[in-house]
C-alpha atoms as a PDB file:
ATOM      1  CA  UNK A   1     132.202  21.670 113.504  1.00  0.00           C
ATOM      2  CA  UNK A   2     134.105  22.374 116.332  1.00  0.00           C
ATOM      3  CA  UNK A   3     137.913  24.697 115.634  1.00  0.00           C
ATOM      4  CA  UNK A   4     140.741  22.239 116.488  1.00  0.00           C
ATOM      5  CA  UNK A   5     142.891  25.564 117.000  1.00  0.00           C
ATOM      6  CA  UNK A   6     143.434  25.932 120.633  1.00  0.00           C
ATOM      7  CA  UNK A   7     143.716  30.026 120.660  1.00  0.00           C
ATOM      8  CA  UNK A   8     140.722  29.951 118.057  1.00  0.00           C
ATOM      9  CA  UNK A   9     139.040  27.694 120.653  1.00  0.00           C
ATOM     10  CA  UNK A  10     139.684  29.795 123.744  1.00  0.00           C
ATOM     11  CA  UNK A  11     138.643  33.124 121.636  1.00  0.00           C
ATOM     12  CA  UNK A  12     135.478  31.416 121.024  1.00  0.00           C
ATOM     13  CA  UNK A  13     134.687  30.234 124.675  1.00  0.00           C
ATOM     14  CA  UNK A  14     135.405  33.466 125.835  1.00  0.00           C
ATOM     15  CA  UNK A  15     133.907  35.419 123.321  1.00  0.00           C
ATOM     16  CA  UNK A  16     130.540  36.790 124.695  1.00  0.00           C
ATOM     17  CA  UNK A  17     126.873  35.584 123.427  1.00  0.00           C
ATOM     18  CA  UNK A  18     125.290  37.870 120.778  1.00  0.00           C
ATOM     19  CA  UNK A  19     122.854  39.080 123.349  1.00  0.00           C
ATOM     20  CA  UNK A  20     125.090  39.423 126.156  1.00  0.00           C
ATOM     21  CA  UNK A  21     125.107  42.752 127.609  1.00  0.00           C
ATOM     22  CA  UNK A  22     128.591  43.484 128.064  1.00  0.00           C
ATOM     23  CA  UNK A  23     127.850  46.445 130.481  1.00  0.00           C
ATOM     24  CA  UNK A  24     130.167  48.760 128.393  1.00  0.00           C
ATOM     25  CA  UNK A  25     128.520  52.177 127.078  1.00  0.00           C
ATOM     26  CA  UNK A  26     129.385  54.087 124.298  1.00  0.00           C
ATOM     27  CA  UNK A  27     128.994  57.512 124.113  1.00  0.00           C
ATOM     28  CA  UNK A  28     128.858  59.789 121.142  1.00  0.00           C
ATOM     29  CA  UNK A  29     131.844  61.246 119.410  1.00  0.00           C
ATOM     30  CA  UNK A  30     129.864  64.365 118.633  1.00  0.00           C
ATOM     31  CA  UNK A  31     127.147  65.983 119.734  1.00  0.00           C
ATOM     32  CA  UNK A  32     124.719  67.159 117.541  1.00  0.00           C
ATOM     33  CA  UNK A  33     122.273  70.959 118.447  1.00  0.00           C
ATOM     34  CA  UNK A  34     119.506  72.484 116.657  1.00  0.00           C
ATOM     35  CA  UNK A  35     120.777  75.283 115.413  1.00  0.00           C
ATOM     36  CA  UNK A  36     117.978  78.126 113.987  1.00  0.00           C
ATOM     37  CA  UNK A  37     118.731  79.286 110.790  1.00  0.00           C
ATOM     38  CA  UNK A  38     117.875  83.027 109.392  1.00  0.00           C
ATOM     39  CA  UNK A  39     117.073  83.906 105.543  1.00  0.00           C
ATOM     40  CA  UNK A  40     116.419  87.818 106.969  1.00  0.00           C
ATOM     41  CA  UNK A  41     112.952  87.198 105.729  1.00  0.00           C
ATOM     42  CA  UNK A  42     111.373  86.508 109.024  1.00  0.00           C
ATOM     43  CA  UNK A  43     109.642  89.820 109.211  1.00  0.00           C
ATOM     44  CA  UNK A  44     108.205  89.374 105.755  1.00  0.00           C
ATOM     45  CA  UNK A  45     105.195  88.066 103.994  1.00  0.00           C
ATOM     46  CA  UNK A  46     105.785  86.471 100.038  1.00  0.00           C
ATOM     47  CA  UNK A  47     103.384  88.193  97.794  1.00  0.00           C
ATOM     48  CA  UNK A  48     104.606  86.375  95.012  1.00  0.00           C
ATOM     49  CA  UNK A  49     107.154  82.919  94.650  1.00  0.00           C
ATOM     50  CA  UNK A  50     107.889  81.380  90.985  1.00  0.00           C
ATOM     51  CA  UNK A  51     110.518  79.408  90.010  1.00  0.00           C
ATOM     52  CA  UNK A  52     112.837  81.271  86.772  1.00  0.00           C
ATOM     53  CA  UNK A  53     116.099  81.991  85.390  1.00  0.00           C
ATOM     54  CA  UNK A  54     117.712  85.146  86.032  1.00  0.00           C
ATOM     55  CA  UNK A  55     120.216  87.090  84.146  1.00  0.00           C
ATOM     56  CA  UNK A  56     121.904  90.311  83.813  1.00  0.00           C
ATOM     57  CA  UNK A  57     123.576  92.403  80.957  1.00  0.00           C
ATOM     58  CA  UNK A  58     127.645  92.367  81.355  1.00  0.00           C
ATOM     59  CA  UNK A  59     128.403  96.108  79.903  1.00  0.00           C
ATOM     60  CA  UNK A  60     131.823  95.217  79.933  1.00  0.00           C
ATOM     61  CA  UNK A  61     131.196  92.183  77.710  1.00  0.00           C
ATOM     62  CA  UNK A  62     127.935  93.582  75.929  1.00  0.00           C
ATOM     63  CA  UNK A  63     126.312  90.557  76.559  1.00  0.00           C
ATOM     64  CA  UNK A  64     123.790  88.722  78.617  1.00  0.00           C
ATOM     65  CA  UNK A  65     125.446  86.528  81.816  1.00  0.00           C
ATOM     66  CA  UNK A  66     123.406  84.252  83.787  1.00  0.00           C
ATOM     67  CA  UNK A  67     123.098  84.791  87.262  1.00  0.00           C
ATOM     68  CA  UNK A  68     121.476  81.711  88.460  1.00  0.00           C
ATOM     69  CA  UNK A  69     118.189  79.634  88.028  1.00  0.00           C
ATOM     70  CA  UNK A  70     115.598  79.217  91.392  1.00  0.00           C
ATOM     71  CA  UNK A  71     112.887  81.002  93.292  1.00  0.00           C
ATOM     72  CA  UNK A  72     112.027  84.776  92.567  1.00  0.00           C
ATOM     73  CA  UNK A  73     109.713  86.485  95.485  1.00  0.00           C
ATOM     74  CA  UNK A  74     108.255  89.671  96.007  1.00  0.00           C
ATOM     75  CA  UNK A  75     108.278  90.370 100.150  1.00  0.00           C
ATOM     76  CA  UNK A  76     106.426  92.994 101.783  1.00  0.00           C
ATOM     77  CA  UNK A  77     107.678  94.127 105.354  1.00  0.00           C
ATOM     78  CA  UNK A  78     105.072  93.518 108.011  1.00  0.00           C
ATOM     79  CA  UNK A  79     105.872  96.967 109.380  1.00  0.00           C
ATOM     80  CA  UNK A  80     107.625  99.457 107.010  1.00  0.00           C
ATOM     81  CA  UNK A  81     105.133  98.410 104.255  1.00  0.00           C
ATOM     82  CA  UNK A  82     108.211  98.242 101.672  1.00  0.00           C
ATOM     83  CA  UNK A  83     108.578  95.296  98.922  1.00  0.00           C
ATOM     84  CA  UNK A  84     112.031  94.238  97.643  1.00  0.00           C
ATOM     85  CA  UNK A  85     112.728  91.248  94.805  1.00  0.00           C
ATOM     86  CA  UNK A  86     114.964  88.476  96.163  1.00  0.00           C
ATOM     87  CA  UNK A  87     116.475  85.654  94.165  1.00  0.00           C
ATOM     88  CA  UNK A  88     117.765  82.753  95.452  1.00  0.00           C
ATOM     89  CA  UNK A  89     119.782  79.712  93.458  1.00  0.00           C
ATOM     90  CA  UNK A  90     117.840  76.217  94.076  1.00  0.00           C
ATOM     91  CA  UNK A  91     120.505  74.203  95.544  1.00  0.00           C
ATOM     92  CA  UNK A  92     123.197  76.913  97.001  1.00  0.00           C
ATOM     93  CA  UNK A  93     120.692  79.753  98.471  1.00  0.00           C
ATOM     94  CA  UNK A  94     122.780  82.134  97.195  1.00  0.00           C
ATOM     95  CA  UNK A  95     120.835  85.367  96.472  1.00  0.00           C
ATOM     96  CA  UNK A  96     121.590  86.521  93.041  1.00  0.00           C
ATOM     97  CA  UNK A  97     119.291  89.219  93.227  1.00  0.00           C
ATOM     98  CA  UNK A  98     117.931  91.743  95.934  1.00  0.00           C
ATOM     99  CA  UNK A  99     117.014  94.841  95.469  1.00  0.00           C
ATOM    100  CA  UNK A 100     113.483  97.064  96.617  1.00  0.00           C
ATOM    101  CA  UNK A 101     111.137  97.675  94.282  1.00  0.00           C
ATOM    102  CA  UNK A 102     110.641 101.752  93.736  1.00  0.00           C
ATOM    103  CA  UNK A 103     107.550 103.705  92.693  1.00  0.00           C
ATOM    104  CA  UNK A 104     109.689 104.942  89.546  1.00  0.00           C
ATOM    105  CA  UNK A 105     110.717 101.209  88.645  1.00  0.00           C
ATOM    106  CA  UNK A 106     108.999  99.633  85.457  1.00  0.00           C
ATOM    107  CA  UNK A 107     109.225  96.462  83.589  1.00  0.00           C
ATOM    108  CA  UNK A 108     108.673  95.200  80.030  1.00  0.00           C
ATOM    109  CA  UNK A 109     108.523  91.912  77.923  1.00  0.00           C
ATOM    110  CA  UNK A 110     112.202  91.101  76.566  1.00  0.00           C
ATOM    111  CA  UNK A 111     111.362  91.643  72.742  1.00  0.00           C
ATOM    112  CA  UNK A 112     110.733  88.380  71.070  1.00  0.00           C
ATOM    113  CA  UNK A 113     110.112  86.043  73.843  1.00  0.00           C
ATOM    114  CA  UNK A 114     107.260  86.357  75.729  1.00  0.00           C
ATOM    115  CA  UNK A 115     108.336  84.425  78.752  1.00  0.00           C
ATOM    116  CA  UNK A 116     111.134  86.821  79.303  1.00  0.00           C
ATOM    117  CA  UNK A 117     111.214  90.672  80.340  1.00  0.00           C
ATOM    118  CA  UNK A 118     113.943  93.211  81.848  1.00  0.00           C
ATOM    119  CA  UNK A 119     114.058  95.880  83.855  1.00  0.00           C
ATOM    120  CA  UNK A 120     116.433  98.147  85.913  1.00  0.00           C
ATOM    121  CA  UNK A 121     117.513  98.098  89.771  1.00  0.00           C
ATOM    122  CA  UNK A 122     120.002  99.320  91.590  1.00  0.00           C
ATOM    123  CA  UNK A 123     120.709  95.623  93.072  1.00  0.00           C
ATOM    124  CA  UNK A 124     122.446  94.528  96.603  1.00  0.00           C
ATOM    125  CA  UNK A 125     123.036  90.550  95.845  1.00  0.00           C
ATOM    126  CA  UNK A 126     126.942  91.081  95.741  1.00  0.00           C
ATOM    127  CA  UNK A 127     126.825  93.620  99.054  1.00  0.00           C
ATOM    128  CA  UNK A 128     126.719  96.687  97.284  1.00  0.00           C
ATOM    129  CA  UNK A 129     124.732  98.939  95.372  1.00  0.00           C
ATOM    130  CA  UNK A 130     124.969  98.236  91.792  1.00  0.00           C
ATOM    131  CA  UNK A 131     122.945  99.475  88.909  1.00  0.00           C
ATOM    132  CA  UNK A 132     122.065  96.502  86.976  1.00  0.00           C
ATOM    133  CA  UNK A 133     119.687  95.626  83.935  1.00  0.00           C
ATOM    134  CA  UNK A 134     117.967  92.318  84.407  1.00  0.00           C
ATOM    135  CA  UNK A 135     116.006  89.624  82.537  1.00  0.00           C
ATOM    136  CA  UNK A 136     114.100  86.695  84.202  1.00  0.00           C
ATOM    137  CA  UNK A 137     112.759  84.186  82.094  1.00  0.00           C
ATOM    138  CA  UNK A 138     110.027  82.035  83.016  1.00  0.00           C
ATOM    139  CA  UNK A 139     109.327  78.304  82.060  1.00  0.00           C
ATOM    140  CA  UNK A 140     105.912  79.528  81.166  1.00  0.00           C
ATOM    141  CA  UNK A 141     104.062  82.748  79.325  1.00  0.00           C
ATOM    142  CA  UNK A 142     101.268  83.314  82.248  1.00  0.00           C
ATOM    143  CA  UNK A 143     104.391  83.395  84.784  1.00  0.00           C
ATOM    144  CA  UNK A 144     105.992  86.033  83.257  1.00  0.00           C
ATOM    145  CA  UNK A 145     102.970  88.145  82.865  1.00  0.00           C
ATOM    146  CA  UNK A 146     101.756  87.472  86.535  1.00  0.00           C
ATOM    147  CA  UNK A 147     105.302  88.686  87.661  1.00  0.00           C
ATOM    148  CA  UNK A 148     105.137  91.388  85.459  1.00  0.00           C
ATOM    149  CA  UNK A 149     102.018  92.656  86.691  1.00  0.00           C
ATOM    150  CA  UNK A 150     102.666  92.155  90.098  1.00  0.00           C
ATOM    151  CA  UNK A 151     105.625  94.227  89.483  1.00  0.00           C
ATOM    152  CA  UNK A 152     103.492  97.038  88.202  1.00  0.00           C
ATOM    153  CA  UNK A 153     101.276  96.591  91.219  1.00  0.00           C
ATOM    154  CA  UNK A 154     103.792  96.910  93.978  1.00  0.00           C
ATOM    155  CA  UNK A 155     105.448  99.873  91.924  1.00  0.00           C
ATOM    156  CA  UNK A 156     102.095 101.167  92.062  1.00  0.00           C
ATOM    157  CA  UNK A 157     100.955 100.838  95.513  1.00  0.00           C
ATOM    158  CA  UNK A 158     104.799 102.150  96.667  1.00  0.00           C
ATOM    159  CA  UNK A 159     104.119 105.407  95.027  1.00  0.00           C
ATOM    160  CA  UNK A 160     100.248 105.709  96.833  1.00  0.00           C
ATOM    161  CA  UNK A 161     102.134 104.580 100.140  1.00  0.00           C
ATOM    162  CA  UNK A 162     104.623 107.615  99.314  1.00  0.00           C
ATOM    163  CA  UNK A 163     102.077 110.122  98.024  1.00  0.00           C
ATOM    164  CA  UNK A 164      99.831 109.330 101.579  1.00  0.00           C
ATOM    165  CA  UNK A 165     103.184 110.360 103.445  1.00  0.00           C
ATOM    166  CA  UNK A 166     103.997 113.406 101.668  1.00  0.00           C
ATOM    167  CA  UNK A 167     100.215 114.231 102.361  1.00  0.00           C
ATOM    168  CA  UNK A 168     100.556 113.323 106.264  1.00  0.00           C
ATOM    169  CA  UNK A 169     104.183 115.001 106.650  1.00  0.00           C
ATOM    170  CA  UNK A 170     102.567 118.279 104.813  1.00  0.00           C
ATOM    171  CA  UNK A 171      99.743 117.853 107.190  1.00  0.00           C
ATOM    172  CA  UNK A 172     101.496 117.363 109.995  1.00  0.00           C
ATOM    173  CA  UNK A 173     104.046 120.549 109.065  1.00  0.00           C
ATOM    174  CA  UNK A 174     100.732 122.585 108.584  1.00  0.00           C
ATOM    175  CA  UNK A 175      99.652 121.774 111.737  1.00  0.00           C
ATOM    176  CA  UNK A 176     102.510 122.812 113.097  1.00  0.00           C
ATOM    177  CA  UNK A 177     103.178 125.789 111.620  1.00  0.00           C
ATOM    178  CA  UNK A 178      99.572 126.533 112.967  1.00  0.00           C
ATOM    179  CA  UNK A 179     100.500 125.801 116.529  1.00  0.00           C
ATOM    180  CA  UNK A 180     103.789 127.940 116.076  1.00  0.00           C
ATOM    181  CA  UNK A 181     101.450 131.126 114.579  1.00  0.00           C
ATOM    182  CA  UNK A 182      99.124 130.377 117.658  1.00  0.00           C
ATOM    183  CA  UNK A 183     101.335 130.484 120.069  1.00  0.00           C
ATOM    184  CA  UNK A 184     103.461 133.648 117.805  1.00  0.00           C
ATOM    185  CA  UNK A 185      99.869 135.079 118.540  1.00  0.00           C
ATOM    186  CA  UNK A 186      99.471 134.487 122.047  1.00  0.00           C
ATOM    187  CA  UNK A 187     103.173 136.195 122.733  1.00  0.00           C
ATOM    188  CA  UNK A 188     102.162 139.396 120.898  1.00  0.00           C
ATOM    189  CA  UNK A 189      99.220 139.763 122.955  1.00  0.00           C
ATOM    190  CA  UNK A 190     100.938 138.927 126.177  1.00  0.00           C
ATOM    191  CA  UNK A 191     103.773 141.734 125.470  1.00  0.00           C
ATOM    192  CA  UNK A 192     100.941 144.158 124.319  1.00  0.00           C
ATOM    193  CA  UNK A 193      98.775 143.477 128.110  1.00  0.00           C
ATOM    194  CA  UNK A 194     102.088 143.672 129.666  1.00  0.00           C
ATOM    195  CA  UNK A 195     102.764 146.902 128.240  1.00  0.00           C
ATOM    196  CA  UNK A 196      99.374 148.450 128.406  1.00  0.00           C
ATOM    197  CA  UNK A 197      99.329 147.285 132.294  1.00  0.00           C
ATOM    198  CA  UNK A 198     102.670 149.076 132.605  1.00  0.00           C
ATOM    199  CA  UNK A 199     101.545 152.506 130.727  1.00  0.00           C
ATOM    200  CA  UNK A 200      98.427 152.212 133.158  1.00  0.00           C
ATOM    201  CA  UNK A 201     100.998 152.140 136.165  1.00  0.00           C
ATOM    202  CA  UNK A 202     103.101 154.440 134.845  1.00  0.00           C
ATOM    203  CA  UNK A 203     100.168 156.475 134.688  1.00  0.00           C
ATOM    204  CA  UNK A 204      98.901 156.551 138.054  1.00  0.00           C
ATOM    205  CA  UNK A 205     102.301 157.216 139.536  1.00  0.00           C
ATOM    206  CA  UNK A 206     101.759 160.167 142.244  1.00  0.00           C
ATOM    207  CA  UNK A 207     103.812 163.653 140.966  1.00  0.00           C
ATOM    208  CA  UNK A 208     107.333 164.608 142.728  1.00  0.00           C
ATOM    209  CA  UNK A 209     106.842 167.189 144.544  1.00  0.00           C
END
């Protein structure tokens, strides 16, 4: 039925069809760019990733304090060779653990749960250094003894990767010092032609008359 309203009338007979093209263009408010995002972790490889809760001991407090439940990884640089733990909250990203894992390091089941063990660290999460005692618990028994043991195994191959250095440094300062004797060598018997030469001279020297 038909609007007996004059203005309502006009409105509507000057109103454009639904599929008009009105010729107006609207452009965006805001313009939206891909923007590449870094974790740091780019130039390493995950040797291990489980999901657990992590806590650590509050000395102040004597007590345990959680630090935040998500992914646990072990990454190995592609180049340096060296493996450091990193703990991440699920939803925020926030690292609540980071620190490398040392040849001297050790870990051990959290008496009286198996799905839990500790160890020490000096940890880098907050920025700086800290020496912190840690326990991760896992939602499952074989979890925690996989991490565990491939905790052990990157202590492990850490201390071969530093023994094989202290081997090729003391070879390599052997080898030097063997150059340096060689060459200490050399010298002495340059000085001891060059005097023997000069003696001859000296020798053959016509007497003043």
């Amino acid at each position: 039925m038909a609007s007996t309203d004059p203005e309502h009338r006009e409105e509507e007979e000057n109103a454009p069809a639904e599929d008009e093209d009105t010729g107006a263009q609207v452009a965006p408010i805001v313009k939206l760019e891909e923007v590449a995002i870094t974790t740091g972790e780019e130039d390493e490889e995950a040797i291990l990733d489980l999901k657990a809760k992590l806590y650590r001991f509050d000395k102040d407090g004597n007590q345990w304090k959680e630090r935040g439940a998500g992914t646990v990884k072990f990454l190995k640089h592609k180049v340096s060779g060296k493996v450091r733990l990193v703990m991440r909250q699920s939803k925020t990203l926030k690292i609540c653990a980071n620190h490398l894992v040392l040849p001297n390091m050790s870990v051990q089941e959290h008496a009286g749960n198996e799905k839990s063990c500790v160890w020490h660290a000096s940890d880098y999460a907050d920025g700086e250094l800290k020496d912190e005692l840690f326990c991760i618990r896992f939602a499952s028994v074989e979890n925690c003894k996989t991490f565990m043991e491939t905790f052990q195994e990157v202590a492990e191959s850490q201390k071969k990767q530093e023994e094989s250095k202290d081997a090729s440094e003391t070879a390599g300062l052997i080898e030097k010092l063997n150059v340096e004797e060689k060459k200490s060598e050399e010298k002495e018997s340059e000085i001891e032609h060059k005097k023997e030469h000069a003696d001859k001279k000296a020798g053959e020297a016509p007497a003043s008359a």
